[in-house]
C-alpha atoms as a PDB file:
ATOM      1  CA  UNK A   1       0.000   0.000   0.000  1.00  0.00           C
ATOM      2  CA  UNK A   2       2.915   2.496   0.652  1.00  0.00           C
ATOM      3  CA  UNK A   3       3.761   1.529  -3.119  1.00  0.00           C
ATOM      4  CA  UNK A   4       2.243   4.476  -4.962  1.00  0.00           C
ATOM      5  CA  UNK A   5       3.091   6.684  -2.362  1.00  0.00           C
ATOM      6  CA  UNK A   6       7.327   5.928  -2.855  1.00  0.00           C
ATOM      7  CA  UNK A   7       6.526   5.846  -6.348  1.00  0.00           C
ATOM      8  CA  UNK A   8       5.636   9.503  -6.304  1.00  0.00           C
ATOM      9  CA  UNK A   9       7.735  10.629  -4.059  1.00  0.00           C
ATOM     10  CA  UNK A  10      10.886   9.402  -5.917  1.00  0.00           C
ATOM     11  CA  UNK A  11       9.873  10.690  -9.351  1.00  0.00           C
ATOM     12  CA  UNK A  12       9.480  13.834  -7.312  1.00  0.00           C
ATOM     13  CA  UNK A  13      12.749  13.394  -6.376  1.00  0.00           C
ATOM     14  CA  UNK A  14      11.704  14.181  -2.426  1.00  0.00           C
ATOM     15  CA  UNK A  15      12.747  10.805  -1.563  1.00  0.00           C
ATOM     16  CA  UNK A  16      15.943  10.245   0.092  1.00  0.00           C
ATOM     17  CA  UNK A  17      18.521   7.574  -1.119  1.00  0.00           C
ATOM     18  CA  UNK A  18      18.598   5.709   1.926  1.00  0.00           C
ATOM     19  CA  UNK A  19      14.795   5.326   2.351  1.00  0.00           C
ATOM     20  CA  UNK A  20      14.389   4.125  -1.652  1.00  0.00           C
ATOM     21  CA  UNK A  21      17.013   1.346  -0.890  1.00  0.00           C
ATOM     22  CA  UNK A  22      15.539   0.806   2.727  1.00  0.00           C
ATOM     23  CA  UNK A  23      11.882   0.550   1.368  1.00  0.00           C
ATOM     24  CA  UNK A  24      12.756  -1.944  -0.971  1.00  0.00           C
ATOM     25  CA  UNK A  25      14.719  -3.854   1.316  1.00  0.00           C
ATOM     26  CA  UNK A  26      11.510  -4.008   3.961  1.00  0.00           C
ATOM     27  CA  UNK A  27       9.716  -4.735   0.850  1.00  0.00           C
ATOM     28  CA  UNK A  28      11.972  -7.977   0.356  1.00  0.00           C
ATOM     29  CA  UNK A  29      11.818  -9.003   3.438  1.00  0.00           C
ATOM     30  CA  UNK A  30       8.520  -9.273   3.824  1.00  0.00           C
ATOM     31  CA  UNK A  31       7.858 -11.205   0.871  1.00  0.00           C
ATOM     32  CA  UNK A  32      10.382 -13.588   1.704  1.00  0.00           C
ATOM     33  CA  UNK A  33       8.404 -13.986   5.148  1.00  0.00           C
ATOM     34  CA  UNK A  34       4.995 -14.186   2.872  1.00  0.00           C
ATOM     35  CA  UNK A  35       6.670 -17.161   0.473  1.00  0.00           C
ATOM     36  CA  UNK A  36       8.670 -18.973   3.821  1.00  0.00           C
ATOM     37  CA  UNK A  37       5.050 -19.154   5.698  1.00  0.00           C
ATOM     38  CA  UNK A  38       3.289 -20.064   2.555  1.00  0.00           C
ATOM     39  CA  UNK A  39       5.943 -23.122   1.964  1.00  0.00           C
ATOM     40  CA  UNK A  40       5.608 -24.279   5.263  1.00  0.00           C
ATOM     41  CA  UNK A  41       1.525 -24.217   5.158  1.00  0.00           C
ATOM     42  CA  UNK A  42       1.453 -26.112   1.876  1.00  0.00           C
ATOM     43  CA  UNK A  43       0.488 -29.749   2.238  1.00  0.00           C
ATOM     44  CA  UNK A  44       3.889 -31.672   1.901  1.00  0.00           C
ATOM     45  CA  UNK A  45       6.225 -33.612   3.679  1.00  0.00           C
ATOM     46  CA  UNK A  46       7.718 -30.535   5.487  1.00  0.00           C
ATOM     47  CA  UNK A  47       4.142 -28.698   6.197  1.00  0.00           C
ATOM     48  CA  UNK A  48       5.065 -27.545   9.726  1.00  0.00           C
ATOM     49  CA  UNK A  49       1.866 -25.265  10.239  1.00  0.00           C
ATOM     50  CA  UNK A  50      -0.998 -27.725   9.901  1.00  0.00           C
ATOM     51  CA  UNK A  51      -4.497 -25.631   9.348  1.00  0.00           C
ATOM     52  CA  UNK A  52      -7.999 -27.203   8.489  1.00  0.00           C
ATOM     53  CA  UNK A  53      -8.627 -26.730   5.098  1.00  0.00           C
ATOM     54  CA  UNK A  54      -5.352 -27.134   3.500  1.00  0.00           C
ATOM     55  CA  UNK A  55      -3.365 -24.735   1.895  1.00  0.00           C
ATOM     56  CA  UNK A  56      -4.442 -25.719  -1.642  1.00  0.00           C
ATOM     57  CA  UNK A  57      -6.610 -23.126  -2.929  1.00  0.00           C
ATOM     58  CA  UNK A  58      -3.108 -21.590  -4.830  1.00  0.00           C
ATOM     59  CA  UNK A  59      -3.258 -24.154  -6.986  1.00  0.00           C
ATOM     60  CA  UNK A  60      -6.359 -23.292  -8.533  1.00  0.00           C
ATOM     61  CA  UNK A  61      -7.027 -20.728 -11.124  1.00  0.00           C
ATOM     62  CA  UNK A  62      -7.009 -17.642 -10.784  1.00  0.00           C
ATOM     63  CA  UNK A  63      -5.208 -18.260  -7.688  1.00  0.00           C
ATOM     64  CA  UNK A  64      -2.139 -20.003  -9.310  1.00  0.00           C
ATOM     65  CA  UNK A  65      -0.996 -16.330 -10.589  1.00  0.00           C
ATOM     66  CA  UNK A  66       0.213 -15.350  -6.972  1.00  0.00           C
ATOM     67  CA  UNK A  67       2.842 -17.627  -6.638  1.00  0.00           C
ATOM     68  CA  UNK A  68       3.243 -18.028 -10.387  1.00  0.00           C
ATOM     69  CA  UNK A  69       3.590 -14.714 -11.519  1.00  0.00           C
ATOM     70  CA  UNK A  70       2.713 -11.671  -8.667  1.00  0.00           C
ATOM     71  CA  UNK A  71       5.556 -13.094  -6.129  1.00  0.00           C
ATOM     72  CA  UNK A  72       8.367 -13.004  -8.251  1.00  0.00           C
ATOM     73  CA  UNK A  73       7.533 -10.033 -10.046  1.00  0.00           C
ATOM     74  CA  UNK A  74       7.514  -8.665  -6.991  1.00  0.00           C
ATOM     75  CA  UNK A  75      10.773  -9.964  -6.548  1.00  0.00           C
ATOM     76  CA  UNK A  76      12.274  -8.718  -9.877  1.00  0.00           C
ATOM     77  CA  UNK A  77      10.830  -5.651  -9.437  1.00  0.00           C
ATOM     78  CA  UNK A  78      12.483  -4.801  -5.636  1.00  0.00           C
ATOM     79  CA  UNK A  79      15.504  -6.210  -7.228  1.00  0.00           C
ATOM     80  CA  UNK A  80      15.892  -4.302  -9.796  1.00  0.00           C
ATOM     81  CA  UNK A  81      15.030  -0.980  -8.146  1.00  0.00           C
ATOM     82  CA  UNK A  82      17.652  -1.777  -5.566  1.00  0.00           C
ATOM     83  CA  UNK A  83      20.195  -1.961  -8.220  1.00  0.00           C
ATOM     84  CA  UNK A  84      18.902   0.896 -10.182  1.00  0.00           C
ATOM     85  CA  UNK A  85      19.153   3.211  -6.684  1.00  0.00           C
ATOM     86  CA  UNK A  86      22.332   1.513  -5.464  1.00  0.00           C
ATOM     87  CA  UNK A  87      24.231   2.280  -9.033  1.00  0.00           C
ATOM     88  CA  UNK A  88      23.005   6.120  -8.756  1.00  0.00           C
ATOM     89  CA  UNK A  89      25.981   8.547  -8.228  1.00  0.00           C
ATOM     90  CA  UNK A  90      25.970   9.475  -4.684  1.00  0.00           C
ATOM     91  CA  UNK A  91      28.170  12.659  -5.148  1.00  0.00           C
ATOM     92  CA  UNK A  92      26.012  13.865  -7.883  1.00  0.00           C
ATOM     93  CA  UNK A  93      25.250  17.540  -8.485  1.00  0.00           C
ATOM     94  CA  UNK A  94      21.445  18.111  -9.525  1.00  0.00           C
ATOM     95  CA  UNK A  95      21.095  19.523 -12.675  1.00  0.00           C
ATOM     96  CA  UNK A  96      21.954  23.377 -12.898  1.00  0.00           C
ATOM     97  CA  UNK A  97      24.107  23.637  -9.998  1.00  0.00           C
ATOM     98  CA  UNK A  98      27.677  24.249 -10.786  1.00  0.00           C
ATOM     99  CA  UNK A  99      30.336  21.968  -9.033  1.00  0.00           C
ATOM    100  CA  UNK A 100      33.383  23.856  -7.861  1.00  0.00           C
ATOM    101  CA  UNK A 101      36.301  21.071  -7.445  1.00  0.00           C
ATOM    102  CA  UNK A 102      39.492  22.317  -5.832  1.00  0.00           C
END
């Protein structure tokens, strides 16, 4: 949900470095929670959290397209933003602003 609002916030360029990378970092870590629970929930050999119904509803259409699709997009997506923010000059000078260099 805070999506759209980093979104416009770093096209606005009010967003600091450090809170792009650390967004997207929270962002990964919380789908990795999302994908460990949802392993361990999933009727196999290593289900450790045992609910009544079984976690099998993913595997049914339009369902499938969460772990199929949305999750690693997700993925990608955080991934690649961290390395588009991470490769950004941090000494940069914004445009119009003369540098002096001594």
């Amino acid at each position: 949900m805070t999506g759209p609002v980093i979104g416009w916030l770093a096209t606005r360029k009010r967003l600091p470095r450090w809170a792009a990378i650390g967004w997207n970092v929270a962002g990964l870590l919380l789908l990795a929670n999302i994908v460990i629970i949802s392993l361990l929930s999933a009727p196999t050999p290593f289900q450790v959290f045992k609910y009544e119904p079984g976690n099998t509803i993913i595997t049914q259409f339009p369902f499938v397209w969460l772990p199929g699709f949305l999750v690693p997009l997700a993925y990608a997506l955080h991934l690649f933003s961290l390395r588009q923010w991470s490769a950004m000059d941090k000494t940069a000078v914004p445009a119009g602003q003369a540098s002096i260099r001594v």
